[in-house]
Structure formats: structure tokens, C-alpha cells
N, C-alpha and C. Protein backbone atom coordinates (compact mmCIF):
# COMPACT_ATOMS: atom_id res chain seq x y z
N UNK A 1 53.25 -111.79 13.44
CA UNK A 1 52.51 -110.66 12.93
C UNK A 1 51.91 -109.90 14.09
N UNK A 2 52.15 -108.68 13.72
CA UNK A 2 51.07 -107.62 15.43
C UNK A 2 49.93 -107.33 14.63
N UNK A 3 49.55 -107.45 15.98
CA UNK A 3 48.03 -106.43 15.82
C UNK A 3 48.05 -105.38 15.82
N UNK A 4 47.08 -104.51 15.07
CA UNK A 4 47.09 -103.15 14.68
C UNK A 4 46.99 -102.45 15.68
N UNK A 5 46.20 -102.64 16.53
CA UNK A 5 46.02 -101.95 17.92
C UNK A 5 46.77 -101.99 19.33
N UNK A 6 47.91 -102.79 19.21
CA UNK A 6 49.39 -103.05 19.99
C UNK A 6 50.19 -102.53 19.83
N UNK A 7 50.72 -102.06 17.80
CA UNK A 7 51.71 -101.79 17.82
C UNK A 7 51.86 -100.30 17.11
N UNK A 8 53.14 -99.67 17.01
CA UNK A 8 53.09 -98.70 16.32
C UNK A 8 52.27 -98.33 15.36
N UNK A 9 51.81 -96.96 15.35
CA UNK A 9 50.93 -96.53 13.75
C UNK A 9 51.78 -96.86 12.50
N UNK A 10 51.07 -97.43 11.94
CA UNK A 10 51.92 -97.71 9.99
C UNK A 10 51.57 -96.74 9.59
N UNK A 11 52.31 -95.67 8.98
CA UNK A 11 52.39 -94.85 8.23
C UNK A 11 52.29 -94.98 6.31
N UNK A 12 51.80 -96.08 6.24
CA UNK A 12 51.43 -96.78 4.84
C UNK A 12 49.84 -96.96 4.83
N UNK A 13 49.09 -96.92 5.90
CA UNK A 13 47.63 -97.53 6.26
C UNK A 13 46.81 -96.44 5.82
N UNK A 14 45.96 -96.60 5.39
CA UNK A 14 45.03 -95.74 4.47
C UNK A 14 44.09 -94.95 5.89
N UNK A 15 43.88 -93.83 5.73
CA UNK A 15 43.20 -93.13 6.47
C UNK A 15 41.91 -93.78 6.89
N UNK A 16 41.88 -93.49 8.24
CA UNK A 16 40.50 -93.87 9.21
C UNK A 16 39.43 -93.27 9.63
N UNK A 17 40.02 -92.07 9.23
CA UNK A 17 38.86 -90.97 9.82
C UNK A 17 37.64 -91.16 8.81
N UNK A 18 36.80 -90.41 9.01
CA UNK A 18 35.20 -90.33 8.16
C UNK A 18 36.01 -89.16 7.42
N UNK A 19 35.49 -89.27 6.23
CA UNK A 19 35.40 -88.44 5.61
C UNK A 19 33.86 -87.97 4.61
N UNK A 20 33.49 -86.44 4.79
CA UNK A 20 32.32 -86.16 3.97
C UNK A 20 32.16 -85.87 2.56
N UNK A 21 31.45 -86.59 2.14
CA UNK A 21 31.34 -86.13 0.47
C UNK A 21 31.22 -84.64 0.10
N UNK A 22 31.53 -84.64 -0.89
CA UNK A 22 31.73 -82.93 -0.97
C UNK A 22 30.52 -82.64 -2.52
N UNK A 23 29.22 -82.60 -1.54
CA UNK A 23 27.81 -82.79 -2.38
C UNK A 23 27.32 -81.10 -1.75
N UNK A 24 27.01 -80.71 -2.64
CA UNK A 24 26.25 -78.97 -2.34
C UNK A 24 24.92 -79.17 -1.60
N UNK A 25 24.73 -79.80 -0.81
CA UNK A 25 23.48 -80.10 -0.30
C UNK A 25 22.91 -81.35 -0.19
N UNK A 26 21.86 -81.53 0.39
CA UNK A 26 21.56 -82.88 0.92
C UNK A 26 20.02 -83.39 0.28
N UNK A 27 20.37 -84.13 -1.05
CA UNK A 27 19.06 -84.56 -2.01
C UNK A 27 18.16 -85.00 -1.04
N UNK A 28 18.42 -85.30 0.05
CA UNK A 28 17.02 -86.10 1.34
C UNK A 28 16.45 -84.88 1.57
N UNK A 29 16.69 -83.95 1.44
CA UNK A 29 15.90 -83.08 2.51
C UNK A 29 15.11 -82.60 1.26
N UNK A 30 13.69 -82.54 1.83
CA UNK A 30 12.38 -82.11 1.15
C UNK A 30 12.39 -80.79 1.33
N UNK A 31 11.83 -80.10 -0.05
CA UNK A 31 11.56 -78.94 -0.54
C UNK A 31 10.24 -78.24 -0.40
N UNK A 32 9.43 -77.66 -0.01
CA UNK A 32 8.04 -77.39 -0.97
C UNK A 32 8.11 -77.46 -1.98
N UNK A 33 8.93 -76.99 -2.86
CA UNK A 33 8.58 -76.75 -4.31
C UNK A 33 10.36 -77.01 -5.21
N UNK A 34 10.29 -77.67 -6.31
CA UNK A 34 11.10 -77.78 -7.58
C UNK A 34 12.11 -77.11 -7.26
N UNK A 35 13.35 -77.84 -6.96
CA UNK A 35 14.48 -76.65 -6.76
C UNK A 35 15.71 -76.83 -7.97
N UNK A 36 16.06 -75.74 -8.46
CA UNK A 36 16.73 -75.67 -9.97
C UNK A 36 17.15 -74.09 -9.71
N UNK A 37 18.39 -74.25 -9.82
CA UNK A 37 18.68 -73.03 -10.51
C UNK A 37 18.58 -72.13 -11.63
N UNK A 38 18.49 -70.76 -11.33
CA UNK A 38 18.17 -70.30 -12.83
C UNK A 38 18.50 -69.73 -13.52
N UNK A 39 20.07 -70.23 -13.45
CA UNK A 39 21.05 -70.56 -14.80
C UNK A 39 21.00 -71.85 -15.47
N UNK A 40 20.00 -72.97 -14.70
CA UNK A 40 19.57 -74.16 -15.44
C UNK A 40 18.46 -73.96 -16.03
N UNK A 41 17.72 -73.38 -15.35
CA UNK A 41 16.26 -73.30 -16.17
C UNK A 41 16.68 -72.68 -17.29
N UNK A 42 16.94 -71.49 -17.30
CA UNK A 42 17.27 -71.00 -18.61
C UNK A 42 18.14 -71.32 -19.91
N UNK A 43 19.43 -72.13 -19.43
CA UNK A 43 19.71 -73.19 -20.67
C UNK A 43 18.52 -74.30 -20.77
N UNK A 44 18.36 -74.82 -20.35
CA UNK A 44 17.51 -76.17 -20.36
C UNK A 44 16.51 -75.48 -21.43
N UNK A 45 15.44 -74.61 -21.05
CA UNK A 45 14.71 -74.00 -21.13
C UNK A 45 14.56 -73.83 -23.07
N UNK A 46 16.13 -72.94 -23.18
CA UNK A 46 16.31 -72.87 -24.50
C UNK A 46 16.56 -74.16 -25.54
N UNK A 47 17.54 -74.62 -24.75
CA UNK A 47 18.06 -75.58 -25.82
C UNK A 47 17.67 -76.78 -25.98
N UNK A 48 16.41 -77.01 -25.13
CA UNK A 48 15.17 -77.77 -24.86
C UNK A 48 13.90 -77.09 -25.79
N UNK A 49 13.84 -75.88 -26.41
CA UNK A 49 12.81 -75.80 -27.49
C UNK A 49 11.89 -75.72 -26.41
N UNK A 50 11.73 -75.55 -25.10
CA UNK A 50 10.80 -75.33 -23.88
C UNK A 50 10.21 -76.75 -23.32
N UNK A 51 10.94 -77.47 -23.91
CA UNK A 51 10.24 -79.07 -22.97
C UNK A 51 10.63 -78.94 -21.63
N UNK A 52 11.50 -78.50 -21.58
CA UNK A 52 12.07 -78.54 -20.03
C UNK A 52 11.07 -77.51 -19.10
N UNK A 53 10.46 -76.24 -19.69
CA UNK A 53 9.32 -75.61 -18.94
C UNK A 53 8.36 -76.39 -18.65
N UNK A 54 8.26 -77.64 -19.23
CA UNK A 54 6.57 -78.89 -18.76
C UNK A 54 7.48 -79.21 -18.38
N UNK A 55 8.44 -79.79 -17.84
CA UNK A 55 9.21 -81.09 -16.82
C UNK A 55 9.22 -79.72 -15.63
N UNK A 56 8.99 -78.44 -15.73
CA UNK A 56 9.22 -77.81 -14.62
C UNK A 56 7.94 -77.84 -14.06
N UNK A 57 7.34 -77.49 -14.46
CA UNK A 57 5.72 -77.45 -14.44
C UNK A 57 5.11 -78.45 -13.46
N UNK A 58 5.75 -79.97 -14.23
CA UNK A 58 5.38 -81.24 -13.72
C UNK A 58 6.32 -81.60 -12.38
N UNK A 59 7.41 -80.81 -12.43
CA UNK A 59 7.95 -81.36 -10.76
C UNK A 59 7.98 -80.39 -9.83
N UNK A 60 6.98 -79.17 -10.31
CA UNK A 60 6.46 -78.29 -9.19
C UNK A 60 5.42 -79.24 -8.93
N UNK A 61 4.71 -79.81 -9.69
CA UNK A 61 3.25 -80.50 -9.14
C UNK A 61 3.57 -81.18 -8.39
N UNK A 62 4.34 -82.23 -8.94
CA UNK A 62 4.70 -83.37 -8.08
C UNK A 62 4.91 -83.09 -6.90
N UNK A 63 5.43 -82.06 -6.34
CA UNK A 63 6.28 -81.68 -5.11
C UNK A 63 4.61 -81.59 -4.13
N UNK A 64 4.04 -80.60 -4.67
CA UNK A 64 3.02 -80.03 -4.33
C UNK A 64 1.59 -81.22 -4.20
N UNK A 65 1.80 -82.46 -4.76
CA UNK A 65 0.72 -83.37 -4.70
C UNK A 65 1.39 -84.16 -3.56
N UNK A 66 2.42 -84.30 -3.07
CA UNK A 66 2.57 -84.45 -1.84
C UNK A 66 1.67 -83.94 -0.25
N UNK A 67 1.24 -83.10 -0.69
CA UNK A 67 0.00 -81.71 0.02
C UNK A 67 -1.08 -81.89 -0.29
N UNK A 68 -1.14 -82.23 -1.36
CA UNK A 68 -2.48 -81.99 -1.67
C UNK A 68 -2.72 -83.34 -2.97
N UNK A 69 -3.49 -84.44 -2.33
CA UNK A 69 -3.48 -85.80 -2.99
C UNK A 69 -4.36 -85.58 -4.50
N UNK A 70 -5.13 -84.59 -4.52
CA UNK A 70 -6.00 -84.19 -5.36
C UNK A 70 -5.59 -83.55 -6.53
N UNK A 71 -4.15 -83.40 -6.70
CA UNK A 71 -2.97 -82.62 -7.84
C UNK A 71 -2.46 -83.88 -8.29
N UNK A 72 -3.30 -83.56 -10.17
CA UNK A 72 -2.89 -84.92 -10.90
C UNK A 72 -1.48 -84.04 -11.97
N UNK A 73 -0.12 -84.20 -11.65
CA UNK A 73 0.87 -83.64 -11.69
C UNK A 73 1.10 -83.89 -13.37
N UNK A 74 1.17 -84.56 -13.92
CA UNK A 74 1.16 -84.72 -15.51
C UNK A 74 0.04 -84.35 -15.99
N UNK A 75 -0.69 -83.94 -15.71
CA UNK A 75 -1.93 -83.67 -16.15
C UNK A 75 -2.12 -81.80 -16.36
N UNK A 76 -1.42 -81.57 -15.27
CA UNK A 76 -1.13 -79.99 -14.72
C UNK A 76 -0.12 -79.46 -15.80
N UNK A 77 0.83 -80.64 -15.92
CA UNK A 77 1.65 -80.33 -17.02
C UNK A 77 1.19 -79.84 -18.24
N UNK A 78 1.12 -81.12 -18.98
CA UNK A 78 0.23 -81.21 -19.93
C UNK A 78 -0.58 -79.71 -20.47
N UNK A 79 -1.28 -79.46 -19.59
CA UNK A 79 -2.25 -78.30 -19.50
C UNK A 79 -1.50 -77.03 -19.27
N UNK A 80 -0.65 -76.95 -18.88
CA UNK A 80 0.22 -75.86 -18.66
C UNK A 80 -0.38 -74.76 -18.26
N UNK A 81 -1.12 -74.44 -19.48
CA UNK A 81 -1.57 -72.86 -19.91
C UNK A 81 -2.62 -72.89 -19.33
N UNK A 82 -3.08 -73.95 -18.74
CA UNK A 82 -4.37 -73.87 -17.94
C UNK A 82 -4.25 -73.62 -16.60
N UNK A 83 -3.15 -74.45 -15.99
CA UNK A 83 -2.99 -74.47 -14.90
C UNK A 83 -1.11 -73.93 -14.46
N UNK A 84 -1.61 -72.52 -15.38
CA UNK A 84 0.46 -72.04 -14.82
C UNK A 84 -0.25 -70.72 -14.08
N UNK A 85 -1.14 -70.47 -13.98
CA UNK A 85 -1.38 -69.53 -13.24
C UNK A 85 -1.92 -70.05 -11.15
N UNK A 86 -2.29 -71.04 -11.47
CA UNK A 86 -2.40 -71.60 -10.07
C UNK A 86 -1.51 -71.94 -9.45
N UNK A 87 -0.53 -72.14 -10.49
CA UNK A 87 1.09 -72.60 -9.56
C UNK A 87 1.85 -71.55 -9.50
N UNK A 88 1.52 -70.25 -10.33
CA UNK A 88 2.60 -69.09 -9.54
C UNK A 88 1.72 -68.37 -8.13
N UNK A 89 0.17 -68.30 -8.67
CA UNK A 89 -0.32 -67.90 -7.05
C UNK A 89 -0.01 -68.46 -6.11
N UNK A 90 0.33 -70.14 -5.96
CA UNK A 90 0.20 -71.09 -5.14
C UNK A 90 1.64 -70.61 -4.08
N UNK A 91 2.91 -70.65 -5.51
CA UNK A 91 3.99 -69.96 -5.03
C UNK A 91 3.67 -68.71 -3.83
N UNK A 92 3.16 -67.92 -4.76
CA UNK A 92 3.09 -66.18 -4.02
C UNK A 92 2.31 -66.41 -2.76
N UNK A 93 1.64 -67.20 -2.62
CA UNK A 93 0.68 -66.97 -1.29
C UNK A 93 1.44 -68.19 -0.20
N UNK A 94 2.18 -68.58 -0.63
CA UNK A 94 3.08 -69.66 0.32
C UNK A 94 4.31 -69.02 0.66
N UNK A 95 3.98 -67.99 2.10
CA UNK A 95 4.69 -66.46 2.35
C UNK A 95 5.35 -66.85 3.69
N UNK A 96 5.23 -65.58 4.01
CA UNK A 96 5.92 -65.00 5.24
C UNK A 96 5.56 -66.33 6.81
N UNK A 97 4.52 -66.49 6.39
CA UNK A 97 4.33 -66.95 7.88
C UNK A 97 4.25 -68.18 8.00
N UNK A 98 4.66 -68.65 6.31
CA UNK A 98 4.56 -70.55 6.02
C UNK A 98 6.71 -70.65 5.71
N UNK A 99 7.22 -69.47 5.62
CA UNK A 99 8.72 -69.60 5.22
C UNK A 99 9.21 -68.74 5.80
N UNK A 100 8.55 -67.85 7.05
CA UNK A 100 9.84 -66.56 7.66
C UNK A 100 10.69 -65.77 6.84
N UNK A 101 9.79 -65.51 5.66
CA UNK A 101 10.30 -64.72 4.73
C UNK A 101 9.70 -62.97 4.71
N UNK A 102 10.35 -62.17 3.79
CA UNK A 102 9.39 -60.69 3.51
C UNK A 102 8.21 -60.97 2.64
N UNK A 103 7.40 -60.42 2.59
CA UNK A 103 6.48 -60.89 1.66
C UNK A 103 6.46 -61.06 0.29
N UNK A 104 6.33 -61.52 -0.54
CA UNK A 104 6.30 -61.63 -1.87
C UNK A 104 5.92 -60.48 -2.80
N UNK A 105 6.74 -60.49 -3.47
CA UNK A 105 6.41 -59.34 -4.59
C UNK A 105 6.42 -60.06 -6.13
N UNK A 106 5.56 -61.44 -5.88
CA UNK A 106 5.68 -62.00 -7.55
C UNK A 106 4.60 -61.70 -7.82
N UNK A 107 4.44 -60.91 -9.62
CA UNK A 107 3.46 -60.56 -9.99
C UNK A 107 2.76 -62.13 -10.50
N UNK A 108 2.02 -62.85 -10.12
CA UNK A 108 1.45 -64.42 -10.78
C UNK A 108 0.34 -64.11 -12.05
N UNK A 109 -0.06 -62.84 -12.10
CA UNK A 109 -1.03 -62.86 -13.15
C UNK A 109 0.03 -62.01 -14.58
N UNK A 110 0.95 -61.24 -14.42
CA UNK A 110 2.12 -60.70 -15.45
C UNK A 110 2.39 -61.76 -15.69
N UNK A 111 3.12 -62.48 -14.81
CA UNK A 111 3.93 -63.63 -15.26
C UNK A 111 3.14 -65.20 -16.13
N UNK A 112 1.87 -65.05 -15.84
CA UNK A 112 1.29 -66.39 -16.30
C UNK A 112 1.00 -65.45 -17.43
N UNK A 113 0.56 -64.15 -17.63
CA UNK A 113 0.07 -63.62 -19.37
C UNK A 113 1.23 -63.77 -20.09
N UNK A 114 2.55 -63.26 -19.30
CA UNK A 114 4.11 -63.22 -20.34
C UNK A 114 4.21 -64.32 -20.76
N UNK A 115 4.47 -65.38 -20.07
CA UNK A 115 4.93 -66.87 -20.21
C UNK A 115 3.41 -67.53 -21.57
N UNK A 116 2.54 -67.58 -20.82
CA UNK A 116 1.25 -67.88 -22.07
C UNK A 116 1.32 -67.33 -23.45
N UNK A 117 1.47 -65.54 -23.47
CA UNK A 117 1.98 -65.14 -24.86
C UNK A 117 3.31 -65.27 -25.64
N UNK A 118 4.08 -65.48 -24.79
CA UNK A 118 5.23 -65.74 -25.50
C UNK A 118 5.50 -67.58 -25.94
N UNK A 119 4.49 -68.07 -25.56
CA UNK A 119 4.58 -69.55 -25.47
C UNK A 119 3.88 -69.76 -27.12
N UNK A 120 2.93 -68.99 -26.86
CA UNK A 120 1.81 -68.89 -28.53
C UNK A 120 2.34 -68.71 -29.36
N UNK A 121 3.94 -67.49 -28.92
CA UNK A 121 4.33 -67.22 -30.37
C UNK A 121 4.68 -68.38 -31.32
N UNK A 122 5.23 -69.45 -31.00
CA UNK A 122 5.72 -70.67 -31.66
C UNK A 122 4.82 -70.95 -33.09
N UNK A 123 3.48 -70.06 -33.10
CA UNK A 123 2.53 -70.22 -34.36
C UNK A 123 2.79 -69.35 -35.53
N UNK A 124 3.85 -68.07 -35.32
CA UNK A 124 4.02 -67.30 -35.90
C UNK A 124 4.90 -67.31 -37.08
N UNK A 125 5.28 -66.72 -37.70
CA UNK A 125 6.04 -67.11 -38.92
C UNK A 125 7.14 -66.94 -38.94
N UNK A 126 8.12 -67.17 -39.93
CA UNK A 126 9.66 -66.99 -39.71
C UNK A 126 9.67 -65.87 -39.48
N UNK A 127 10.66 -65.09 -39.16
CA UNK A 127 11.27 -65.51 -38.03
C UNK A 127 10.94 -65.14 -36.40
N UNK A 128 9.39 -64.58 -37.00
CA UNK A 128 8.72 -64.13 -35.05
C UNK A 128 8.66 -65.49 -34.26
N UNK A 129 8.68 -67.00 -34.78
CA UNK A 129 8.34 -67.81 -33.64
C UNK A 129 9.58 -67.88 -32.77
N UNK A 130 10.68 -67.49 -33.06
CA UNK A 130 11.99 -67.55 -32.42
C UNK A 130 11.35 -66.54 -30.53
N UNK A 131 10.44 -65.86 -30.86
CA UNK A 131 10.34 -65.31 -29.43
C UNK A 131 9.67 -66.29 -28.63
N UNK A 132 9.36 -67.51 -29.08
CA UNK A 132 8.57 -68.54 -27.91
C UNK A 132 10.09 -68.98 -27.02
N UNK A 133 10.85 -68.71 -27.53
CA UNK A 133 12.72 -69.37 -26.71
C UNK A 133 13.02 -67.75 -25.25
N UNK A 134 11.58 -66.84 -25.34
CA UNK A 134 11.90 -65.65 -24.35
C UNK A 134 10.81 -66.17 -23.32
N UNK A 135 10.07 -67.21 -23.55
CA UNK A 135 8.99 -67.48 -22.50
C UNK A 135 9.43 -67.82 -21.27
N UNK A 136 10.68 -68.52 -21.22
CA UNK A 136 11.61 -68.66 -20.20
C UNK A 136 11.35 -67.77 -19.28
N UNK A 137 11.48 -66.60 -19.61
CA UNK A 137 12.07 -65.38 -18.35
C UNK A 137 10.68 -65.18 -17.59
N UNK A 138 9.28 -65.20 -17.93
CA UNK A 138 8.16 -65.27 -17.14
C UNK A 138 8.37 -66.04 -15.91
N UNK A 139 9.49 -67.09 -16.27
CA UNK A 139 9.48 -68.37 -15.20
C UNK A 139 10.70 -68.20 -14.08
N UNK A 140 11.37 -67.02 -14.52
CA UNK A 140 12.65 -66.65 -13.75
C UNK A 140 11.96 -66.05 -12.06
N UNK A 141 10.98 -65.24 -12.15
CA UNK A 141 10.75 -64.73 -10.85
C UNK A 141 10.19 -65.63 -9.91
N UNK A 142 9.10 -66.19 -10.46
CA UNK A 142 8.82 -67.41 -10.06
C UNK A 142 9.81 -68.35 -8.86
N UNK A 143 10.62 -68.78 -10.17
CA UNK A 143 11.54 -69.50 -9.30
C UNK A 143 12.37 -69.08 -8.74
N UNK A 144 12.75 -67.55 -8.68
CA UNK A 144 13.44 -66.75 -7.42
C UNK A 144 13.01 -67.25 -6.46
N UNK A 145 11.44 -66.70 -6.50
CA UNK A 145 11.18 -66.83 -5.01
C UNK A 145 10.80 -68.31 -4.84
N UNK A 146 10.89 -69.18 -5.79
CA UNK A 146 10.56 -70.81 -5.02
C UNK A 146 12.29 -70.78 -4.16
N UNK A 147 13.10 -70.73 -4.62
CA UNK A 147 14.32 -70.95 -4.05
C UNK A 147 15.07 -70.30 -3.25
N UNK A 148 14.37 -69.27 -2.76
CA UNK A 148 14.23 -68.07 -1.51
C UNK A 148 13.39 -68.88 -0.36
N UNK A 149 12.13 -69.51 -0.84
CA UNK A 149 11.27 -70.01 0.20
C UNK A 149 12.40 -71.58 0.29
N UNK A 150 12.65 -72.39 -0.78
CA UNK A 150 13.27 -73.23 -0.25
C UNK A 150 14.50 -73.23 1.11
N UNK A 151 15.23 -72.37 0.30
CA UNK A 151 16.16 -72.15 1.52
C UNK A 151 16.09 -71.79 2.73
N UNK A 152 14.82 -70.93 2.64
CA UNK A 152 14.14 -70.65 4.56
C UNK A 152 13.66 -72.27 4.61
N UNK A 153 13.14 -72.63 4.34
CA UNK A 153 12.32 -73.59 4.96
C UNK A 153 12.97 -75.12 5.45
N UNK A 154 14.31 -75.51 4.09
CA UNK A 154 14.90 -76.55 3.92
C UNK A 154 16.12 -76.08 3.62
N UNK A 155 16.77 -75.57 4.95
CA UNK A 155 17.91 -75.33 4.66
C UNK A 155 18.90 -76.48 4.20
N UNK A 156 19.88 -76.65 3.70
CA UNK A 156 20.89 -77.51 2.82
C UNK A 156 20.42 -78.51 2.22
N UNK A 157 19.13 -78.02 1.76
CA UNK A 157 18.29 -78.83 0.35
C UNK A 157 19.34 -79.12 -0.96
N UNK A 158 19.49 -79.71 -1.72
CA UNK A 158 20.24 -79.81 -3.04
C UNK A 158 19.87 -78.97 -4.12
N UNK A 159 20.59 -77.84 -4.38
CA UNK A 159 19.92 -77.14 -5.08
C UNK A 159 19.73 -77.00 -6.63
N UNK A 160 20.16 -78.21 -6.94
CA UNK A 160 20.05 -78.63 -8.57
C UNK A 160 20.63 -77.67 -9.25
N UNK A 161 21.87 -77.52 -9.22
CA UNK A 161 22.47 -76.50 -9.62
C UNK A 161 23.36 -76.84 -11.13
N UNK A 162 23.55 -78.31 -11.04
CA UNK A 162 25.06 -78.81 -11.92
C UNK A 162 23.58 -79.11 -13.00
N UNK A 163 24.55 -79.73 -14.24
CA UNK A 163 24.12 -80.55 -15.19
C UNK A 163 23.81 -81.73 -15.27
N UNK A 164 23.15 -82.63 -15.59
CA UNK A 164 23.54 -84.33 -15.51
C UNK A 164 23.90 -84.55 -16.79
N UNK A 165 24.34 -85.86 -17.20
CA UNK A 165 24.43 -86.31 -18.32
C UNK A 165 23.50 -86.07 -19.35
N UNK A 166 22.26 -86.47 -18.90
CA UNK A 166 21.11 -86.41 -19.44
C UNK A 166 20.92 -84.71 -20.04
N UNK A 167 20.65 -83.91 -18.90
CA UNK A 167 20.96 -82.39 -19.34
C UNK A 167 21.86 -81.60 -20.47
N UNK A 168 23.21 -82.99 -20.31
CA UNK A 168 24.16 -82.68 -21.27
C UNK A 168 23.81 -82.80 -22.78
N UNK A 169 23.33 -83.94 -22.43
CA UNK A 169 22.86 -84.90 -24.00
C UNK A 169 21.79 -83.35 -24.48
N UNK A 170 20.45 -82.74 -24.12
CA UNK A 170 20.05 -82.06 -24.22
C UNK A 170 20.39 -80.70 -24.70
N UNK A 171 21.75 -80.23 -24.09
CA UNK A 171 22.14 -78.96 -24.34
C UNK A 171 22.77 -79.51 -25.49
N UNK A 172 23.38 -80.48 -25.84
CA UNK A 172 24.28 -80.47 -26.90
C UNK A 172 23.25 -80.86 -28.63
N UNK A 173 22.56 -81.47 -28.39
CA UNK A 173 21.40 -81.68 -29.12
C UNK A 173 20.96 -80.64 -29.45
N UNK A 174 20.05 -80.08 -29.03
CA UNK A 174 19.25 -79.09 -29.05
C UNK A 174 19.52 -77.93 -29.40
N UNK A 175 20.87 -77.30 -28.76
CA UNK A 175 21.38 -76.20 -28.74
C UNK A 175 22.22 -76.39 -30.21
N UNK A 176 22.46 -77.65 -30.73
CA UNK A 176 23.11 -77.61 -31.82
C UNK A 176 22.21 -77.21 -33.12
N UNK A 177 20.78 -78.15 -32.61
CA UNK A 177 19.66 -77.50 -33.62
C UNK A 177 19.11 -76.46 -33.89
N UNK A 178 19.03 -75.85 -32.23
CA UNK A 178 18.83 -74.14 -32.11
C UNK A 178 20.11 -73.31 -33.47
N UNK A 179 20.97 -73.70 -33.66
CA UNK A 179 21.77 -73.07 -34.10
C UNK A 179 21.77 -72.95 -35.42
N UNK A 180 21.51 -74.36 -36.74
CA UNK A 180 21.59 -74.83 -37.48
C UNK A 180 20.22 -74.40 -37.81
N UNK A 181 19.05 -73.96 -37.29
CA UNK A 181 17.58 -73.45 -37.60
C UNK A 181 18.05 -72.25 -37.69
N UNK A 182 18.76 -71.24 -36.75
CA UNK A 182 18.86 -70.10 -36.94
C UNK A 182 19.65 -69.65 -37.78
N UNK A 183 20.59 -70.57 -38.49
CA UNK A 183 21.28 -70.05 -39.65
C UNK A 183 20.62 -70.42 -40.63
N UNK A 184 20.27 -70.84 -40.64
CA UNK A 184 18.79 -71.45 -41.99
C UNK A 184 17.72 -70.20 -41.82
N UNK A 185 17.62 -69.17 -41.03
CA UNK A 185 16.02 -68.59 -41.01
C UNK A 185 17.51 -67.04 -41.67
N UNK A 186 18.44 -66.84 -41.10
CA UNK A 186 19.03 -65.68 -41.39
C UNK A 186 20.19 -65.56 -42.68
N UNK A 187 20.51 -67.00 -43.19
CA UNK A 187 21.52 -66.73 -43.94
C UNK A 187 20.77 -66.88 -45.54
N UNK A 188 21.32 -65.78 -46.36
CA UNK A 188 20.96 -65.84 -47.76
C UNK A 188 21.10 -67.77 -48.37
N UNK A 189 20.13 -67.86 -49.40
CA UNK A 189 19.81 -69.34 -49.91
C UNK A 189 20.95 -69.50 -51.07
């Protein structure tokens, strides 16, 4: 028998080289803030009935109690409406000279009244509570610019872009109920 390193290359031998995973970014590298795309937020968002806006809520905190030990992150959640206006200022004032960015143009007090009133509607009657599923878009600028500052700061961060299983289970759930409510609020009895 030869040794591999004596004799001719086998042309049957499974490749040696390294090869790199073919991952959109690198989950190690730390963010400031919640990184999600927002073509996810916005399914999630919907077909989540808005649970997924408190899991956003709660892993902006989280990110951010890293900084600051004194941010009780489920709690922030929880409270949302109490505390969604401190986390879009927190955003807007975490600028130019903390991310080498242009300066911010997020409105944090529009966006915490849009997102808060459209969140209330859910009390309203058939068929106005259907506008609490538009509270979403308050949360779109927002996370523009979280994922503008991410990318200055942490370049080839993972940008939570795909679905998981879990996400799946969610859209298919949810979005099936979204559907089956809305033909129940519009179709004759």
C-alpha cells in the first residue's frame, strides 16, 4: 500500500481544500441593535397578529442592556407603549459620530404616536380593528436606520434576512387565521 504523500494524486479522493459556508453574514459579530429585515418584520408582524412587534421590542432591549445593565428587556417589552418611544430616540441619537453615518432623519415622536394609535385600534369594532395589522409600518423607519447603523458599524453582521422553521410555523398559522377572520368579517352569513 503507498502513502498518500509519495505517490501519485488519486483522482477519486475527496477534496482538501477549505471550503466556506455559504452563510450571508457572520451571526458572531455583534450589532448595536436587532437586526431583521424589513420584509421580515412586516410578514412576521402581520401574520403574527403583532406578537412579533414585542419580540422586536424585546431584542432591541436585549441588545441594548448589553450597554446599559439597568435595561430590564422583557419588561420594556411588555410595556411597549411606554417605553417605544425611548427606543426610537435611543435609535435616532445613536448617529453620525457613534456609526460614520449622515445624520438621522427618524421622526421618534411620529413614529411612537403612529405605531401607539394604530396599536389601540385592536379595541375597535368590526371591521376598524383590522387597522392594528398597519402598526407595523411606524416600525419600518426605525429599523431602516437600525440596519444602516448596523452595517456601518458591524460590517458582515447576519442580517436575519431568511425565515426559520419556527417563523414558518407562524406565517402559516397565523396568516391562515388572518384569512379565515377576514372572510368571516366580509362575506354575507
Amino acid at each position: 500500500m503507498r502513502d498518500a504523500d509519495t505517490g501519485p494524486p488519486n483522482p477519486y479522493a475527496p477534496p482538501v481544500a477549505a471550503v466556506a459556508d455559504l452563510v450571508d453574514g457572520d451571526p458572531s459579530v455583534e450589532t448595536p441593535f436587532f437586526a431583521v429585515s424589513l420584509r421580515k418584520l412586516s410578514i412576521m408582524s402581520v401574520c403574527t397578529f403583532g406578537l412579533y412587534e414585542f419580540f422586536w421590542f424585546f431584542s432591541h432591549w436585549a441588545i441594548i442592556r448589553r450597554r446599559d445593565r439597568r435595561v430590564v428587556p422583557l419588561a420594556r417589552a411588555f410595556f411597549a407603549v411606554l417605553f417605544c418611544y425611548p427606543l426610537m430616540s435611543h435609535v435616532r441619537k445613536f448617529g453620525p459620530e457613534q456609526a460614520g453615518l449622515a445624520p438621522a432623519r427618524l421622526y421618534a415622536g411620529l413614529c411612537t404616536t403612529g405605531w401607539i394609535l394604530f396599536t389601540l385600534t385592536q379595541r375597535l369594532p368590526d371591521p376598524y380593528w383590522l387597522l392594528t395589522f398597519v402598526a407595523f409600518v411606524f416600525l419600518l423607519p426605525v429599523q431602516r436606520r437600525v440596519n444602516e447603523i448596523n452595517a456601518a458599524v458591524a460590517p458582515g453582521h447576519y442580517p436575519n434576512d431568511r425565515f426559520t422553521p419556527l417563523n414558518w410555523i407562524g406565517i402559516v398559522l397565523g396568516g391562515s387565521l388572518l384569512v379565515l377572520m377576514t372572510l368571516d368579517l366580509f362575506l354575507p352569513e
